[in-house]
C-alpha atoms as a PDB file:
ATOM      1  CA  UNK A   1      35.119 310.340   0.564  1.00  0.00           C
ATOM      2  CA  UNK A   2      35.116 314.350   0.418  1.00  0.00           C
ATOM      3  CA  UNK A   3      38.428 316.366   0.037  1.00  0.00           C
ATOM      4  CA  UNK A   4      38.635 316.775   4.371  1.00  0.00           C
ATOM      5  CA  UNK A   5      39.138 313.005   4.118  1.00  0.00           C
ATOM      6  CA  UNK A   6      41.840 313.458   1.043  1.00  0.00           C
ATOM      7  CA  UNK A   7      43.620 316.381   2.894  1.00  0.00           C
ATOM      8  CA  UNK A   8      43.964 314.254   5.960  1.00  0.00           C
ATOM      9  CA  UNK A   9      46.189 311.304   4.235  1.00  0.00           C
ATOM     10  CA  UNK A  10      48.189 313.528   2.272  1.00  0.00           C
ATOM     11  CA  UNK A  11      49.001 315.241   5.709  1.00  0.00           C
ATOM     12  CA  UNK A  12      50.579 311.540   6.583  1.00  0.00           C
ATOM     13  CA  UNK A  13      51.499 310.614   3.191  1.00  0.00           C
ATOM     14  CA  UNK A  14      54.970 309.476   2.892  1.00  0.00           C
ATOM     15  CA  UNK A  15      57.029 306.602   1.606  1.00  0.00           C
ATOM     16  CA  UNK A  16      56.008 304.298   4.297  1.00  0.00           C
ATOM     17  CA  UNK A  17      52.377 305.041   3.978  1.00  0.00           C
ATOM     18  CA  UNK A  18      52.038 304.386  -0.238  1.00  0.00           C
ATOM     19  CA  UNK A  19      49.194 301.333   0.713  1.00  0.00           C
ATOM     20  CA  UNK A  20      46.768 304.502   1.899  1.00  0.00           C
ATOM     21  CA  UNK A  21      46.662 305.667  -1.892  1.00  0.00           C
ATOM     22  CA  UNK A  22      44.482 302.444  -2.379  1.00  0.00           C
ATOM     23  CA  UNK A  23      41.881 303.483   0.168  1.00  0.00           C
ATOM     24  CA  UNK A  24      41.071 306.880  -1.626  1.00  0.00           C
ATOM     25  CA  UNK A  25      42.073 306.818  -5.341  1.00  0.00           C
ATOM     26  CA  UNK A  26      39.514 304.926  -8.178  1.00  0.00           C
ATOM     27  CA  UNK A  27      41.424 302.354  -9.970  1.00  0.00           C
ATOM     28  CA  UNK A  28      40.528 304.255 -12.895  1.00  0.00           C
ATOM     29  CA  UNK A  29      42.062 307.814 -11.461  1.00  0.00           C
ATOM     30  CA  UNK A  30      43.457 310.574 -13.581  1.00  0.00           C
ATOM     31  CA  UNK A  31      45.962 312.678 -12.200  1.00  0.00           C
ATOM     32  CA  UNK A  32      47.700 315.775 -13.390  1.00  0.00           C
ATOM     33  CA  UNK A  33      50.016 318.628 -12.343  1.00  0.00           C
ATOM     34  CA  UNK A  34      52.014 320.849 -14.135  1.00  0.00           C
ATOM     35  CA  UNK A  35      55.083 318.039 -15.739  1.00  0.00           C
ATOM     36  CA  UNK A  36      52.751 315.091 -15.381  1.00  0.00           C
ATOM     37  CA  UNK A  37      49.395 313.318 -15.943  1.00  0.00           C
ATOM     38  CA  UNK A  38      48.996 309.820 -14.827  1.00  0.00           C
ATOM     39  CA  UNK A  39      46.101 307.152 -15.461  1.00  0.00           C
ATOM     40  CA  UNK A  40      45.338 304.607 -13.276  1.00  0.00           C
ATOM     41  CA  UNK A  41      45.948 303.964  -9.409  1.00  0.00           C
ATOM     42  CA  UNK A  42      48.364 301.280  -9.857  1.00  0.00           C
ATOM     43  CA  UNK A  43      50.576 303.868 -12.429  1.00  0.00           C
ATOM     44  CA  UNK A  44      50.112 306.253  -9.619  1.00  0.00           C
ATOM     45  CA  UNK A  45      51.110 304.871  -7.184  1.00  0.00           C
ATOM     46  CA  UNK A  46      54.355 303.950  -8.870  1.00  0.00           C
ATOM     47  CA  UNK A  47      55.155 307.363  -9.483  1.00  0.00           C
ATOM     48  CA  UNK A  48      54.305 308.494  -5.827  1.00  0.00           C
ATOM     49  CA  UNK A  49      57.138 305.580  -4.996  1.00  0.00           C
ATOM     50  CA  UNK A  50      59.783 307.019  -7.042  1.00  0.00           C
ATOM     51  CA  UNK A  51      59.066 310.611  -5.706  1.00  0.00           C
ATOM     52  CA  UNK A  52      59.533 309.246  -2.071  1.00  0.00           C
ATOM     53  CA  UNK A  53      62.929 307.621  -3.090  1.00  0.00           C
ATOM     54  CA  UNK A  54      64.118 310.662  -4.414  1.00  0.00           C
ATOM     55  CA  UNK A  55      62.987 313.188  -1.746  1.00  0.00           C
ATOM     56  CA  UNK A  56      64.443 313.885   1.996  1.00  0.00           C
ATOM     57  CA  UNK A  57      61.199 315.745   2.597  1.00  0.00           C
ATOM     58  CA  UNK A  58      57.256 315.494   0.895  1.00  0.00           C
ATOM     59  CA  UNK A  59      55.477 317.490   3.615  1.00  0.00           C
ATOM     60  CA  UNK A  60      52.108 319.044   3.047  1.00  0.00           C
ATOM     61  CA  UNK A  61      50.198 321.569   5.152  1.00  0.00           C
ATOM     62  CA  UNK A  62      46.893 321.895   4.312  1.00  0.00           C
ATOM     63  CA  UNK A  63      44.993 325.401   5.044  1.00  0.00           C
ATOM     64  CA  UNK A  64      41.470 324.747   3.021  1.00  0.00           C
ATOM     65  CA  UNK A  65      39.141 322.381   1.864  1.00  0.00           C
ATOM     66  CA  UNK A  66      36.287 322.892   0.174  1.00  0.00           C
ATOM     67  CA  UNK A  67      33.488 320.806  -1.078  1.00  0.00           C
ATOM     68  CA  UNK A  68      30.712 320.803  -3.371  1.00  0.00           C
ATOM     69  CA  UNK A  69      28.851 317.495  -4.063  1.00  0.00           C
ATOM     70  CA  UNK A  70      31.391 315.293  -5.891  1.00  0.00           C
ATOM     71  CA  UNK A  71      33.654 318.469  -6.403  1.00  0.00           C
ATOM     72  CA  UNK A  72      36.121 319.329  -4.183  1.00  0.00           C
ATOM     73  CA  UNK A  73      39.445 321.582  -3.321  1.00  0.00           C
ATOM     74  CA  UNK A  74      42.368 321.554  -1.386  1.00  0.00           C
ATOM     75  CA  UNK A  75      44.295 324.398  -0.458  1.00  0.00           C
ATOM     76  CA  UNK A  76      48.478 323.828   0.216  1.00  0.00           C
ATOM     77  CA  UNK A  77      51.929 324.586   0.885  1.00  0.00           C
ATOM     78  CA  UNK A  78      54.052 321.506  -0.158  1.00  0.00           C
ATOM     79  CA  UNK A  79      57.730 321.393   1.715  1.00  0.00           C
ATOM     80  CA  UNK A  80      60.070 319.852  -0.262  1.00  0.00           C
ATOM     81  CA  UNK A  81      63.522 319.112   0.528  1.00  0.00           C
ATOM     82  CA  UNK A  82      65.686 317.405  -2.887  1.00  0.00           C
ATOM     83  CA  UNK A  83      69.465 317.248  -3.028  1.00  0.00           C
ATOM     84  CA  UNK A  84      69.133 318.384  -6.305  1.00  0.00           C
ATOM     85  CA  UNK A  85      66.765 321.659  -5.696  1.00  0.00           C
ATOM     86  CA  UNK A  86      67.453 324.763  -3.870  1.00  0.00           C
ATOM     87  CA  UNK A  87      71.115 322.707  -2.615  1.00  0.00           C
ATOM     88  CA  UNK A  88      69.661 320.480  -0.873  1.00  0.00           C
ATOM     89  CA  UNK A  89      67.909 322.762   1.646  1.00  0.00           C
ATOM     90  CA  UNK A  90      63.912 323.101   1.689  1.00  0.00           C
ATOM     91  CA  UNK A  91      61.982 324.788  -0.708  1.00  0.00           C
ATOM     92  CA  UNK A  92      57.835 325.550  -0.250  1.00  0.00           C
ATOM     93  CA  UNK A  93      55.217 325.345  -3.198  1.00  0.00           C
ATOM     94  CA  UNK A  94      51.775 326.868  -3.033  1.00  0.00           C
ATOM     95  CA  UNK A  95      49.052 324.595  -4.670  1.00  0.00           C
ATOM     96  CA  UNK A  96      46.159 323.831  -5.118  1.00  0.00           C
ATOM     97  CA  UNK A  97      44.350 320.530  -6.246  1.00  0.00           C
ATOM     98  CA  UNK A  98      41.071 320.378  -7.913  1.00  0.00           C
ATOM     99  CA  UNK A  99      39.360 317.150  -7.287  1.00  0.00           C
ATOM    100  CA  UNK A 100      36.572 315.111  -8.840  1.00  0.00           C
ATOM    101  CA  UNK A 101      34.790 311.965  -7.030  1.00  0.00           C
ATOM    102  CA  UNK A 102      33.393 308.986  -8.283  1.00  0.00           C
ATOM    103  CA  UNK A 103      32.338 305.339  -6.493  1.00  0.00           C
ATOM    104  CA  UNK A 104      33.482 306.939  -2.978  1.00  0.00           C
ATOM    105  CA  UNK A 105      36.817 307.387  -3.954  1.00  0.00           C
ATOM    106  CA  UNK A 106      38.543 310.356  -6.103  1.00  0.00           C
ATOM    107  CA  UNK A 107      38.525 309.749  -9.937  1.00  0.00           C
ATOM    108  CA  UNK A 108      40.307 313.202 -11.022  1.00  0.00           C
ATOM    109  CA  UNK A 109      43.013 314.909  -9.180  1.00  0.00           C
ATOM    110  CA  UNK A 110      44.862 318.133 -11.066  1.00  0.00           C
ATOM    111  CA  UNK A 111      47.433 319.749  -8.985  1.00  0.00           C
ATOM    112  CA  UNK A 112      47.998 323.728  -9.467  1.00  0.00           C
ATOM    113  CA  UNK A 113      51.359 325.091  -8.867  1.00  0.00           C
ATOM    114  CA  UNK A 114      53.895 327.055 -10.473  1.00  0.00           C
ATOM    115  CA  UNK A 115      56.561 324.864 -11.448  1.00  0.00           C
ATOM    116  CA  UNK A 116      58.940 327.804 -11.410  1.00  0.00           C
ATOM    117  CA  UNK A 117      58.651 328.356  -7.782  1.00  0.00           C
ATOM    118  CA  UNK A 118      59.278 324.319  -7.715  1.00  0.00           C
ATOM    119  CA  UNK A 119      61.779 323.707 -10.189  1.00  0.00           C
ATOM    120  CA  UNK A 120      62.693 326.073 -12.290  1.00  0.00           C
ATOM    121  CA  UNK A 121      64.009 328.614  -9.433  1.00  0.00           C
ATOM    122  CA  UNK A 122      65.968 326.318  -7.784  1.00  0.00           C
ATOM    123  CA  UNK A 123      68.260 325.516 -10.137  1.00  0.00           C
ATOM    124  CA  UNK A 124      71.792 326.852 -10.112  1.00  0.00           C
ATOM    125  CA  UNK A 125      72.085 328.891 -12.999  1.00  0.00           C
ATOM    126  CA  UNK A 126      68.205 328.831 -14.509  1.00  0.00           C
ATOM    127  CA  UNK A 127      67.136 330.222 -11.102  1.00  0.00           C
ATOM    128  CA  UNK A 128      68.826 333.383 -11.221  1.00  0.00           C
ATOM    129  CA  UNK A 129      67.595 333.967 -14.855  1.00  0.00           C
ATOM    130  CA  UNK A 130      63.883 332.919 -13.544  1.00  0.00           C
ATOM    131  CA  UNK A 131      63.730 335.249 -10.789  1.00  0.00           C
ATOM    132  CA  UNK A 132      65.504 338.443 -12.749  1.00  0.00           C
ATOM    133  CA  UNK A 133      62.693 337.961 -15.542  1.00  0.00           C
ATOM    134  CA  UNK A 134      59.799 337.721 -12.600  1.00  0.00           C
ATOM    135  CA  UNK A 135      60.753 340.638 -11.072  1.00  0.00           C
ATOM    136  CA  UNK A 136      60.937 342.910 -14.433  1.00  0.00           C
ATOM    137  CA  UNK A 137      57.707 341.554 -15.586  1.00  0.00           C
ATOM    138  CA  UNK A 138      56.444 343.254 -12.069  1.00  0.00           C
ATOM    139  CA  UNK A 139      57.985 346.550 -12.419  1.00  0.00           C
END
């Protein structure tokens, strides 16, 4: 298992495809992003379940991996499409995820993103306040 191998199932991962979690996360696997952090595949894969049933899109394209021995990175741009984000309509997120292996399978997996662009942004009234403060702090 090497992050190429991880990259290539999140490319297919969707709501129909939960069962492929099992064939590259350790049963013991830590997982963390910017509102969450998750121990244990079976927890996991719970909460990838209730993100599918909430989403009309979960699509991620992958433009690097790297690898270096039981270390490894993926580079991303998630599309995500809630009815409660952005009005419904498609939003992108640039990530990346830091990953750890262990037993063949991955043992640590920490998303980076900034949950503004996510969430924060794309909310009615806090996204207008969000994006007037990001542009000041660049001026």
């Amino acid at each position: 298992m090497d992050a190429v191998a991880v990259s290539e199932l999140y490319k297919q991962l969707d709501g129909e495809h939960l069962h492929l979690l099992e064939e590259i996360y350790h049963p013991d696997v830590v997982f963390e992003d910017a509102a969450h952090r998750i121990e244990g595949r079976e927890s996991l894969y719970h909460y990838f379940e209730t993100l599918y049933l909430n989403v009309n899109k979960c699509v991620f394209h992958i433009s690097e991996t790297h690898q270096s021995g039981d270390k490894g990175f993926i580079v991303w741009v998630m599309e995500l499409q809630h009815p409660k984000l952005n009005g419904g309509d498609a939003i992108s997120v640039h990530g990346v995820t830091h990953l750890s292996f262990a037993d063949k399978q991955v043992i640590y997996h920490r998303d980076y993103f900034d949950l503004g662009e996510m969430l924060y942004e794309q909310l009615p009234l806090l996204g207008g306040v969000i994006r007037a403060i990001k542009r000041r702090l660049g001026q």
